[in-house]
PDB file of N, CA and C in Angstrom:
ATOM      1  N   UNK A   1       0.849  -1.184   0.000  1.00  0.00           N
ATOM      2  CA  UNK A   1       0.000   0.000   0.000  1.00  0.00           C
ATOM      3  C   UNK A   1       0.891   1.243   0.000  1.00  0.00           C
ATOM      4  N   UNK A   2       0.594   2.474  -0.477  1.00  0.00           N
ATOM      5  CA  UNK A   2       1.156   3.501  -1.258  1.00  0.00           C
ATOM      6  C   UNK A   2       0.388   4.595  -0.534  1.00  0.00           C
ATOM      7  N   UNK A   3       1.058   5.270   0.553  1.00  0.00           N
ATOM      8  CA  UNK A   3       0.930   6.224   1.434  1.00  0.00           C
ATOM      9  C   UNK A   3       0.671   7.433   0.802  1.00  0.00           C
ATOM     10  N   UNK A   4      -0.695   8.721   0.260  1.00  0.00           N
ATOM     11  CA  UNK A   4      -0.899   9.901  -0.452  1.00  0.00           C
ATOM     12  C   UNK A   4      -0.678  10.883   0.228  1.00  0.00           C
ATOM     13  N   UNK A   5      -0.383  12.067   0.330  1.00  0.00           N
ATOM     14  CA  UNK A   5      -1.209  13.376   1.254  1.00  0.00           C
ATOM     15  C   UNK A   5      -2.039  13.736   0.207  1.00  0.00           C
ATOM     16  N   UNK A   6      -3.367  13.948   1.070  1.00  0.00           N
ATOM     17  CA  UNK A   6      -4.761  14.402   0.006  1.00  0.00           C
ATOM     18  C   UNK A   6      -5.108  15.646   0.170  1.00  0.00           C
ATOM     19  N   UNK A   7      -4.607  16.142   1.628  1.00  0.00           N
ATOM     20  CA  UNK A   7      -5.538  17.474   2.327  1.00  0.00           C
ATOM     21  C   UNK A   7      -4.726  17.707   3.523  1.00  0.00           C
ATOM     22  N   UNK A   8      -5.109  19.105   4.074  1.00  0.00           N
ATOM     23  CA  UNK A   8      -5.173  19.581   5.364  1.00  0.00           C
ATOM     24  C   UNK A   8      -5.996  19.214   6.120  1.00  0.00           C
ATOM     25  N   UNK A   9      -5.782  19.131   7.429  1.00  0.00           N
ATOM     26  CA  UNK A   9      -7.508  18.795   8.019  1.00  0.00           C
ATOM     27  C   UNK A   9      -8.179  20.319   7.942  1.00  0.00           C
ATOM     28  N   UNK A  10      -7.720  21.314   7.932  1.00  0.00           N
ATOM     29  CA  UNK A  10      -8.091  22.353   8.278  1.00  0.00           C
ATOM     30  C   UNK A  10      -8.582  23.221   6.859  1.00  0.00           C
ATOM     31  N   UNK A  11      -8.609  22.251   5.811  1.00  0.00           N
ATOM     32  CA  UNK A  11      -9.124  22.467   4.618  1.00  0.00           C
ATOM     33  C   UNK A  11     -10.732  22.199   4.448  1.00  0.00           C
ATOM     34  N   UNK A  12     -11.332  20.454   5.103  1.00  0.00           N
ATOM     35  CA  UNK A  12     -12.447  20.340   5.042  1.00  0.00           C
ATOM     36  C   UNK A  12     -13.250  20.312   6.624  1.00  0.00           C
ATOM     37  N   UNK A  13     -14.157  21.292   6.363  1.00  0.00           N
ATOM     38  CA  UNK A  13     -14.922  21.282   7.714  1.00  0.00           C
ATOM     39  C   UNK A  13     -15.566  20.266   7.975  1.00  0.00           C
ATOM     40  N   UNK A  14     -15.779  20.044   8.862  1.00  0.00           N
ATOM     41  CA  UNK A  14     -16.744  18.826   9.793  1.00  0.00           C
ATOM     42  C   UNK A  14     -18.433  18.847   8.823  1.00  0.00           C
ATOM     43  N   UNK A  15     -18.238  17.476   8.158  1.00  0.00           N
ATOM     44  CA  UNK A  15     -19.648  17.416   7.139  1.00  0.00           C
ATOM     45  C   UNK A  15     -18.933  17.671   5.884  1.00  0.00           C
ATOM     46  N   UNK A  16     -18.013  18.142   5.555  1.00  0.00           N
ATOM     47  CA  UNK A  16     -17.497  18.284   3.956  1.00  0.00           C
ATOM     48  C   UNK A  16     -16.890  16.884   3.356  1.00  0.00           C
ATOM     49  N   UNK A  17     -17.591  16.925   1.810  1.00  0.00           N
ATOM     50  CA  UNK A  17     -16.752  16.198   0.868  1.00  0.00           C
ATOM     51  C   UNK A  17     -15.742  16.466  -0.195  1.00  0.00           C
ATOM     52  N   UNK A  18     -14.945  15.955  -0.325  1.00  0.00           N
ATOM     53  CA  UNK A  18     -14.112  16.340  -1.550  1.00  0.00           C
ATOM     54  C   UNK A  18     -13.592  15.507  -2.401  1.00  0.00           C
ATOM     55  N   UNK A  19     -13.731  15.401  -3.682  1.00  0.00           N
ATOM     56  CA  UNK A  19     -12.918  14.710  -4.418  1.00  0.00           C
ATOM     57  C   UNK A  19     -11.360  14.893  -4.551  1.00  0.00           C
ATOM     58  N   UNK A  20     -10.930  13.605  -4.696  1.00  0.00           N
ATOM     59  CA  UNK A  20      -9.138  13.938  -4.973  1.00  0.00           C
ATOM     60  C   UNK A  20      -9.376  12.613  -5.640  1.00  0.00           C
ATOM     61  N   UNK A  21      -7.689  12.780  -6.321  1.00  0.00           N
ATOM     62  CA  UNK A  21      -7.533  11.718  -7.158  1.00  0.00           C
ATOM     63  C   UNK A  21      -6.114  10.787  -6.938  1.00  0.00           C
ATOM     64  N   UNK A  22      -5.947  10.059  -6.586  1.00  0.00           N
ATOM     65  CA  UNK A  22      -4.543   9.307  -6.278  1.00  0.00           C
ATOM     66  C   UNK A  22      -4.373   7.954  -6.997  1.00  0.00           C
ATOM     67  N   UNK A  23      -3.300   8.530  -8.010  1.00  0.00           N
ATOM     68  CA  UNK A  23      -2.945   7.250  -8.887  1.00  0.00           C
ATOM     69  C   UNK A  23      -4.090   6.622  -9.794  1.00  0.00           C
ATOM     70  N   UNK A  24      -4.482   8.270 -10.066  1.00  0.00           N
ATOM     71  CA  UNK A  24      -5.594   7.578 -10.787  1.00  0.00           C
ATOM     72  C   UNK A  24      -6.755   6.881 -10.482  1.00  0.00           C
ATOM     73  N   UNK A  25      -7.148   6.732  -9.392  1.00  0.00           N
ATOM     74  CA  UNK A  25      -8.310   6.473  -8.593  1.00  0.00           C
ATOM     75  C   UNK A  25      -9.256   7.533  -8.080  1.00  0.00           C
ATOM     76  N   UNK A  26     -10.392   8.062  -8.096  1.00  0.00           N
ATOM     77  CA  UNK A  26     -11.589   8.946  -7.949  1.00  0.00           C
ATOM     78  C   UNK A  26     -11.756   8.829  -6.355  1.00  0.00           C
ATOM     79  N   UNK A  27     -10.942   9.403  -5.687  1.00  0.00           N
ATOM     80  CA  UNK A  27     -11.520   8.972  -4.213  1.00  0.00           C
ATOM     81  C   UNK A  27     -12.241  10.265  -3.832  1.00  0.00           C
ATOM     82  N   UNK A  28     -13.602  10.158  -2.669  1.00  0.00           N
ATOM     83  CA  UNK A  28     -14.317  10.566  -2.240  1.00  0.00           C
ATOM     84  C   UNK A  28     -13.985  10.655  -0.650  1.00  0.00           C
ATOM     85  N   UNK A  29     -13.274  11.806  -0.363  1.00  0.00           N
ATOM     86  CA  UNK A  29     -13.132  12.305   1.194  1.00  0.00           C
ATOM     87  C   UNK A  29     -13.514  12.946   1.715  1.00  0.00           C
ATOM     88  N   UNK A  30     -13.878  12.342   2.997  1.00  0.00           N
ATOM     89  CA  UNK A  30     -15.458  13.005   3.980  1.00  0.00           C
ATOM     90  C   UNK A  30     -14.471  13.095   5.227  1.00  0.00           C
ATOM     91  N   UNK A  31     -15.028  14.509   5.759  1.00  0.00           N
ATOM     92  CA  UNK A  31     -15.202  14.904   7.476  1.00  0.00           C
ATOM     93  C   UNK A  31     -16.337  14.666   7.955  1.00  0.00           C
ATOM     94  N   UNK A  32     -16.184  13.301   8.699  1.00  0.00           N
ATOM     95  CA  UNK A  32     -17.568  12.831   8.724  1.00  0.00           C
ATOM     96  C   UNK A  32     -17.625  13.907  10.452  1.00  0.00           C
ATOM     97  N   UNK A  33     -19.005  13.564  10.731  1.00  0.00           N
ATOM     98  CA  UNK A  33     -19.639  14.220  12.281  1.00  0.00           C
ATOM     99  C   UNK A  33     -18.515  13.562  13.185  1.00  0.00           C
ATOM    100  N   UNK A  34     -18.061  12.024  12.945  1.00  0.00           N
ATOM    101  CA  UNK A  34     -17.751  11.879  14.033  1.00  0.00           C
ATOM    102  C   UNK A  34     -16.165  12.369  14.291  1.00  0.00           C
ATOM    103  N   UNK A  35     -15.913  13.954  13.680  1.00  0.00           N
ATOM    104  CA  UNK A  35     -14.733  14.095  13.906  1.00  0.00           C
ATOM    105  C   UNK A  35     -13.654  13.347  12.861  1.00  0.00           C
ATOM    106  N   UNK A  36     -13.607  12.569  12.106  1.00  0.00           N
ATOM    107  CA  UNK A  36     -12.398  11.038  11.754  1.00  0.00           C
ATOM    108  C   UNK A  36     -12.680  11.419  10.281  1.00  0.00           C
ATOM    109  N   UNK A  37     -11.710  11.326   9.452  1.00  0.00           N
ATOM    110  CA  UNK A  37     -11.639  11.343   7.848  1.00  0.00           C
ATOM    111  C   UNK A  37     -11.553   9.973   7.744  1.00  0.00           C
ATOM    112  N   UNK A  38     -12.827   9.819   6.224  1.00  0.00           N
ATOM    113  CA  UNK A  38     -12.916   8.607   5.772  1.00  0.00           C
ATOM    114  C   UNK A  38     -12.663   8.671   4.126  1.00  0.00           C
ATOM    115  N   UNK A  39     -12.437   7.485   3.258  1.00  0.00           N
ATOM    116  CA  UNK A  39     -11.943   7.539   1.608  1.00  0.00           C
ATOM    117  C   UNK A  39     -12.865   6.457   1.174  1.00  0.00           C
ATOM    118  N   UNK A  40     -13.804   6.416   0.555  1.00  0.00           N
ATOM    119  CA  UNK A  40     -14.033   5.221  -0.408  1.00  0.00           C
ATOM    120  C   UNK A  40     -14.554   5.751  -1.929  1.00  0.00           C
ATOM    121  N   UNK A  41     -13.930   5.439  -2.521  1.00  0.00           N
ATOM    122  CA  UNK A  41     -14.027   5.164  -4.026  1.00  0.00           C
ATOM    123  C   UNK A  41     -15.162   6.403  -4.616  1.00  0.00           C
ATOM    124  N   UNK A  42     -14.783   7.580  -5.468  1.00  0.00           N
ATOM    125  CA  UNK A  42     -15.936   8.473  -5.838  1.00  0.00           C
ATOM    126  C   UNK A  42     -17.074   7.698  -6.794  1.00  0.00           C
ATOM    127  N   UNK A  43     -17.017   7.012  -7.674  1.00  0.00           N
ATOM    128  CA  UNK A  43     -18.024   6.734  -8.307  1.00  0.00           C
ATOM    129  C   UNK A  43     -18.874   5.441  -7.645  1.00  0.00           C
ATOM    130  N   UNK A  44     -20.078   6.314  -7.343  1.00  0.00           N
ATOM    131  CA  UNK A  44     -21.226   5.142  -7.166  1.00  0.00           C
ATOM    132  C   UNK A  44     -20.996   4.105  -7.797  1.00  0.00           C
ATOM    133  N   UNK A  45     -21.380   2.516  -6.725  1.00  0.00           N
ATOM    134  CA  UNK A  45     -21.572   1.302  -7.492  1.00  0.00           C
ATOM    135  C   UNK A  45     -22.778   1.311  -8.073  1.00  0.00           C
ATOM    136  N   UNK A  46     -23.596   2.235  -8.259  1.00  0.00           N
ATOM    137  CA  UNK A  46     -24.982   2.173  -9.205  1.00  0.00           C
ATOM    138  C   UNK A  46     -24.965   2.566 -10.508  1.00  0.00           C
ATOM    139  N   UNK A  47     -25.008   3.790 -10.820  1.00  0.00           N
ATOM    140  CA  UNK A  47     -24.848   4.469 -12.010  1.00  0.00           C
ATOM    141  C   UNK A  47     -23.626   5.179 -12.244  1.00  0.00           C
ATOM    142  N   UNK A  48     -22.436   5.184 -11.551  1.00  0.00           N
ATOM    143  CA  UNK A  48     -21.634   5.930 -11.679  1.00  0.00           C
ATOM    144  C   UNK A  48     -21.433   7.157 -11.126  1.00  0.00           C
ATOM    145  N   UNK A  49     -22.514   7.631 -10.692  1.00  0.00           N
ATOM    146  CA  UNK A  49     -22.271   9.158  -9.664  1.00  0.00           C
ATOM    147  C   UNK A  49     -21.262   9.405  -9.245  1.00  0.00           C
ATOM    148  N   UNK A  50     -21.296  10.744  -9.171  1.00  0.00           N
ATOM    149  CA  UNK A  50     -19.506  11.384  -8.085  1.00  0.00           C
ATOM    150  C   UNK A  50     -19.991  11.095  -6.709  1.00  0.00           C
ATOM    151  N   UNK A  51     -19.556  10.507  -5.772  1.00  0.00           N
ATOM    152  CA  UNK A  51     -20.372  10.430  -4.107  1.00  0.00           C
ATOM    153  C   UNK A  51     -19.928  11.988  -3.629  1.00  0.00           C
ATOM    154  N   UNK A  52     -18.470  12.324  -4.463  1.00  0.00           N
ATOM    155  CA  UNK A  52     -18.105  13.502  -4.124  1.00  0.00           C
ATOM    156  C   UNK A  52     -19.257  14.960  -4.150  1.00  0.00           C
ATOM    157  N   UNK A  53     -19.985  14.530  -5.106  1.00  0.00           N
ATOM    158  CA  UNK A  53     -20.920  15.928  -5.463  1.00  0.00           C
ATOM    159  C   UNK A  53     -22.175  15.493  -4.488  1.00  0.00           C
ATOM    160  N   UNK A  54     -22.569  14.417  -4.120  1.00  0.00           N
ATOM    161  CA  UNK A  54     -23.605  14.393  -2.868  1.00  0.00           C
ATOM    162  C   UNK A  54     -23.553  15.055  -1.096  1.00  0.00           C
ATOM    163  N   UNK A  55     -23.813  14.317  -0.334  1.00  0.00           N
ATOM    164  CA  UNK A  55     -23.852  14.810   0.738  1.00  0.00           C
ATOM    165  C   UNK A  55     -23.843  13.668   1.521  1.00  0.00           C
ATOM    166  N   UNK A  56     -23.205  14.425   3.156  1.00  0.00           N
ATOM    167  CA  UNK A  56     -23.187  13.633   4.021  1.00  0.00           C
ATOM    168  C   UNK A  56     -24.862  13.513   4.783  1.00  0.00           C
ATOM    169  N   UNK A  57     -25.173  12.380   5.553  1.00  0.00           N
ATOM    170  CA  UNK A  57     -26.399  11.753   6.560  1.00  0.00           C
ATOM    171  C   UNK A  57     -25.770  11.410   6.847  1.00  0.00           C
ATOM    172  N   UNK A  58     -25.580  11.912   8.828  1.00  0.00           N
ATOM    173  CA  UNK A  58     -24.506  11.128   9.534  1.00  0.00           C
ATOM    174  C   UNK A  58     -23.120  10.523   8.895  1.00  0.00           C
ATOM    175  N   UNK A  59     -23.164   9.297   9.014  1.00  0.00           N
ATOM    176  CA  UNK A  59     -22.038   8.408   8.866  1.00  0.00           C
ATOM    177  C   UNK A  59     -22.077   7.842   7.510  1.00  0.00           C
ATOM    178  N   UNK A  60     -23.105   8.318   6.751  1.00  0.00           N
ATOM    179  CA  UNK A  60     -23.326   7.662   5.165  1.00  0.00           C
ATOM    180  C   UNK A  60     -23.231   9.117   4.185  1.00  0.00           C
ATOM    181  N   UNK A  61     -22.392   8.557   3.330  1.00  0.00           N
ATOM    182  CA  UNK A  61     -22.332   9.461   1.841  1.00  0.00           C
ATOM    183  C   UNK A  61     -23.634   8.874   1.161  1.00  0.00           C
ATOM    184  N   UNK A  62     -24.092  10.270   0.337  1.00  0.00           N
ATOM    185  CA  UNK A  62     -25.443   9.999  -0.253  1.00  0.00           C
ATOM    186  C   UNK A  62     -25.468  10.041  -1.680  1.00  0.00           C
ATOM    187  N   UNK A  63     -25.734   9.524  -2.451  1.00  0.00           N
ATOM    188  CA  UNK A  63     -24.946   9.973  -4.023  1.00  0.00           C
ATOM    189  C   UNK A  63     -26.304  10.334  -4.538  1.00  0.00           C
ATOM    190  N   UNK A  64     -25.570  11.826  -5.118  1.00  0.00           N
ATOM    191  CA  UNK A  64     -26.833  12.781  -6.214  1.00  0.00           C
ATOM    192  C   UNK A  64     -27.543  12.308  -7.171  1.00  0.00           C
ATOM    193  N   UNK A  65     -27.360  11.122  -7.639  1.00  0.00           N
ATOM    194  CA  UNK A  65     -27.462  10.252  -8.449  1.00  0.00           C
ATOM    195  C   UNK A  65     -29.291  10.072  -8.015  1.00  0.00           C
ATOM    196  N   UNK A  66     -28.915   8.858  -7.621  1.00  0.00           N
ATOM    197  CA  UNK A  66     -30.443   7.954  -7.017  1.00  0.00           C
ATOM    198  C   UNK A  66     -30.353   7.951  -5.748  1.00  0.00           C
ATOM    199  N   UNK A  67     -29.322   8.889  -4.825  1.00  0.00           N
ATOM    200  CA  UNK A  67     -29.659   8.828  -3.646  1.00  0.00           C
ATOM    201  C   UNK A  67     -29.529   7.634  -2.720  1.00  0.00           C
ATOM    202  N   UNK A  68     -28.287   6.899  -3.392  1.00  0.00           N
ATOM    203  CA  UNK A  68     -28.068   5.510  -2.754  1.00  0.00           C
ATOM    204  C   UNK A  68     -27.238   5.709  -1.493  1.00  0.00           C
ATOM    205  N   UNK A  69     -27.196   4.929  -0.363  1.00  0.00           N
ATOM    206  CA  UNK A  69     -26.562   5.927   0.472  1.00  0.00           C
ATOM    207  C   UNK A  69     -25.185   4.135   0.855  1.00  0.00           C
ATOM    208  N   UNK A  70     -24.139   4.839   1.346  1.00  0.00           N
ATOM    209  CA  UNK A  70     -23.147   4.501   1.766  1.00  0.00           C
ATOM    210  C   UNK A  70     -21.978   4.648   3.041  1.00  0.00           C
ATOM    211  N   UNK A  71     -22.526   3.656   3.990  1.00  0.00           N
ATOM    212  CA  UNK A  71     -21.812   3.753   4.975  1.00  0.00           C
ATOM    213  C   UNK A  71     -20.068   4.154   4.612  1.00  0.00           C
ATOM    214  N   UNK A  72     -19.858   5.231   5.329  1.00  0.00           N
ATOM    215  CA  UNK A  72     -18.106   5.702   5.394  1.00  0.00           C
ATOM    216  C   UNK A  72     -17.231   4.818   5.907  1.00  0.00           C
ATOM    217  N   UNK A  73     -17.604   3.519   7.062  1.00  0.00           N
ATOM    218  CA  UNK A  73     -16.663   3.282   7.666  1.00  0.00           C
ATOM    219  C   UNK A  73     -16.561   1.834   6.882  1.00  0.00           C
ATOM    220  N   UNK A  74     -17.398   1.323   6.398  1.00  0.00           N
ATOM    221  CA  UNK A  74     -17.356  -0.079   5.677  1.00  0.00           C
ATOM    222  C   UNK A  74     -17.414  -0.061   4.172  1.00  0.00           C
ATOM    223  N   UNK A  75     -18.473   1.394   3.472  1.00  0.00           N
ATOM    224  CA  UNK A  75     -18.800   1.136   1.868  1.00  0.00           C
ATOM    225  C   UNK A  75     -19.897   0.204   1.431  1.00  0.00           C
ATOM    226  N   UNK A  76     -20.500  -0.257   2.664  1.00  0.00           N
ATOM    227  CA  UNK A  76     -21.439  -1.077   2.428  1.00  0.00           C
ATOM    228  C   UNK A  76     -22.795  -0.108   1.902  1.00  0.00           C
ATOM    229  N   UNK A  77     -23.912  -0.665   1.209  1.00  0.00           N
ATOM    230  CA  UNK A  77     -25.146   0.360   0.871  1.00  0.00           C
ATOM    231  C   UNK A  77     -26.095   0.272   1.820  1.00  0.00           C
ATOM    232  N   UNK A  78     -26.412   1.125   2.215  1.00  0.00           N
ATOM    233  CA  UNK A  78     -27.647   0.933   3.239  1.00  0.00           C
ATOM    234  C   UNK A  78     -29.287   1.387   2.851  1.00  0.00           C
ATOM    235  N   UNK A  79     -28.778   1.889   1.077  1.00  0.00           N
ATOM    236  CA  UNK A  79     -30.212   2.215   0.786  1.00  0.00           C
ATOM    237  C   UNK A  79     -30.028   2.305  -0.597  1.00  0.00           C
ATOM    238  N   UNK A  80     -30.826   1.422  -1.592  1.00  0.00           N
ATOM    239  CA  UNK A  80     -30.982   1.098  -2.705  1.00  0.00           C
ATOM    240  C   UNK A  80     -31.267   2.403  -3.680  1.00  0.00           C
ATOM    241  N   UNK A  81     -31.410   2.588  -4.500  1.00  0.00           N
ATOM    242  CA  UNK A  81     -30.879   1.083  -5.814  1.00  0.00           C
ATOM    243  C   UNK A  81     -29.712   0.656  -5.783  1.00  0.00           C
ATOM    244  N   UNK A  82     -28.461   0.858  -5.353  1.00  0.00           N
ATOM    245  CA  UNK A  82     -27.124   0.369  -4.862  1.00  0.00           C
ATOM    246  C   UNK A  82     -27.272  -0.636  -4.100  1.00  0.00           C
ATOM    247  N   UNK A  83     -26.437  -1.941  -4.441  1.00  0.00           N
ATOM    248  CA  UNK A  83     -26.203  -3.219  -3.898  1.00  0.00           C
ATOM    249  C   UNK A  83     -25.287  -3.672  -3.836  1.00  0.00           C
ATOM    250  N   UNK A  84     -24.212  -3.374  -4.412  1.00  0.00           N
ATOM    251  CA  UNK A  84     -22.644  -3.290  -4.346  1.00  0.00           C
ATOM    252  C   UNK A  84     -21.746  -2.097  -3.331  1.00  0.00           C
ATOM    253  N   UNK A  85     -21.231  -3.197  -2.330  1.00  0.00           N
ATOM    254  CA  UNK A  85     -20.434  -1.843  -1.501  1.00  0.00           C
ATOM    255  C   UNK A  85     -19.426  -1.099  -2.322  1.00  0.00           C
ATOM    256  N   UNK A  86     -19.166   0.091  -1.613  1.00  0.00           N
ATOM    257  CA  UNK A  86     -17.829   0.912  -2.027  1.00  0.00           C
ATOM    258  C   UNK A  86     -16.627   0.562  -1.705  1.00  0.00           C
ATOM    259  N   UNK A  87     -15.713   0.284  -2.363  1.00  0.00           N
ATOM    260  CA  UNK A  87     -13.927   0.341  -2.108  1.00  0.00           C
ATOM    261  C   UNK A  87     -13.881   0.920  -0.698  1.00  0.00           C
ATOM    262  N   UNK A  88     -13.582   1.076   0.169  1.00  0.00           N
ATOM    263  CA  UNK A  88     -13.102   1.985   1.047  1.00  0.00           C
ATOM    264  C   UNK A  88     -11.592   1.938   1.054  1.00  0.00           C
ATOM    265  N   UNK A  89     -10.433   3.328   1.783  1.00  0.00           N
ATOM    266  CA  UNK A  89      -9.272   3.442   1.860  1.00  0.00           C
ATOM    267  C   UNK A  89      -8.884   3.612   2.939  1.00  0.00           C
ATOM    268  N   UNK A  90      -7.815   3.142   3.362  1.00  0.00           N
ATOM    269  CA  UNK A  90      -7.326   3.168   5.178  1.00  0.00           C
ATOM    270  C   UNK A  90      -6.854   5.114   5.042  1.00  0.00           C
ATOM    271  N   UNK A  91      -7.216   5.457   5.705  1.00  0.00           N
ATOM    272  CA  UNK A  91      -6.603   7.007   5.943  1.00  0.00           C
ATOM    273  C   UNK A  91      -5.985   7.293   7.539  1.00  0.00           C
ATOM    274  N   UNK A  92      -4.729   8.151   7.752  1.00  0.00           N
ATOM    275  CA  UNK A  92      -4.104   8.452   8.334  1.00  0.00           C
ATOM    276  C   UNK A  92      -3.431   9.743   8.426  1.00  0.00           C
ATOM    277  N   UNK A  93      -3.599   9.944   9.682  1.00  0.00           N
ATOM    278  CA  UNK A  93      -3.072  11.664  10.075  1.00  0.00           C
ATOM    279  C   UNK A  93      -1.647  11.749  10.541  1.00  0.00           C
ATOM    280  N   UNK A  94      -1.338  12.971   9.856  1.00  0.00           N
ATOM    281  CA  UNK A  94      -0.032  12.887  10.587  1.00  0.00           C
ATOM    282  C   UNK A  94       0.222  14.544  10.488  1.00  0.00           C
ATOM    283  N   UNK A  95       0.174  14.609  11.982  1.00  0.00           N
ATOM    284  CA  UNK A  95       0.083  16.150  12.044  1.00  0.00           C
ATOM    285  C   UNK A  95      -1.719  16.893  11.699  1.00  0.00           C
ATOM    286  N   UNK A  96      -1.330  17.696  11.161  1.00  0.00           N
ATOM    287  CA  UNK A  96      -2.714  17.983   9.924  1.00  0.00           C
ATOM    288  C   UNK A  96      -2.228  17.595   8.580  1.00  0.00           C
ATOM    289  N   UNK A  97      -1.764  16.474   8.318  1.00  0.00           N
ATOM    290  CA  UNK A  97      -1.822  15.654   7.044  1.00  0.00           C
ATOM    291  C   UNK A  97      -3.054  14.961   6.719  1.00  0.00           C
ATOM    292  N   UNK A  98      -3.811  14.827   5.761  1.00  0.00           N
ATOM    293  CA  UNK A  98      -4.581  14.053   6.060  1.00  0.00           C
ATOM    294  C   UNK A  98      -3.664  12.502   4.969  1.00  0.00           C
ATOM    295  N   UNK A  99      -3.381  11.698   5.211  1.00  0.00           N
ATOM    296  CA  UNK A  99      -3.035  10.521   4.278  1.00  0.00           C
ATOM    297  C   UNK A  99      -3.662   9.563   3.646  1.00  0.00           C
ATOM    298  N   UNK A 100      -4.262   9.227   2.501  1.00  0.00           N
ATOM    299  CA  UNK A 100      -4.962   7.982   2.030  1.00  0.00           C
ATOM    300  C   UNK A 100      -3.815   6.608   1.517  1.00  0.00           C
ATOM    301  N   UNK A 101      -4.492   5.743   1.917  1.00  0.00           N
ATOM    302  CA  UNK A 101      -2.949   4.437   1.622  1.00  0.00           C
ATOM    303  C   UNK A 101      -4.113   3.691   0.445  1.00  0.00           C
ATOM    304  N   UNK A 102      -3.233   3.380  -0.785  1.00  0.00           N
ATOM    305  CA  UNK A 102      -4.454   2.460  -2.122  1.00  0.00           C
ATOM    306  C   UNK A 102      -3.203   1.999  -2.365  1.00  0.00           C
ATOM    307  N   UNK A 103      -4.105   0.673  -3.045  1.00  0.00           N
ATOM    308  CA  UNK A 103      -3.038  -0.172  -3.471  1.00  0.00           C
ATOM    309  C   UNK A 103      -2.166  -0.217  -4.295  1.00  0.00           C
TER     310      UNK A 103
END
């Protein structure tokens, strides 16, 4: 696994998403409520959506799409038409680094 810097923490507020891209991968990074940065994969397993251009509910990214929603800490779907979980990425702080590790 292949250690990124994606962000500052002090870049996304508490509830923000952002797209970044590492190695060519679409990742989708959230300040979720509970304080903790999470990464899984920007394009919806449904239609392709950016999860980046949706919104956070609690602990789930919501994609603008069909509104499929996706737990942050697993990528699993918790609300259809999505039935395929999301990639998720181990992320790590160092300092106000924020770090994503992909394979």
């Amino acid at each position: 696994m292949a250690r990124h810097r994606v962000a500052d923490t002090g870049e996304l507020a508490e509830g923000e998403l952002r797209r970044c891209e590492v190695e060519g991968i679409p990742i989708c990074l959230a300040h979720a409520p509970d304080g903790n940065f999470y990464a899984l994969h920007d394009l919806c397993t449904h239609e392709e959506g950016w999860l980046s251009d949706g919104w956070l509910d609690g602990m789930e990214v919501e994609c603008p799409v069909h509104n499929s929603l996706f737990d942050l800490r697993t990528g699993e779907p918790s609300a259809p038409p999505a039935m395929d979980p999301a990639t998720t990425y181990p992320v790590t702080l160092d300092g106000s680094d924020v770090y994503i590790e992909v394979p």
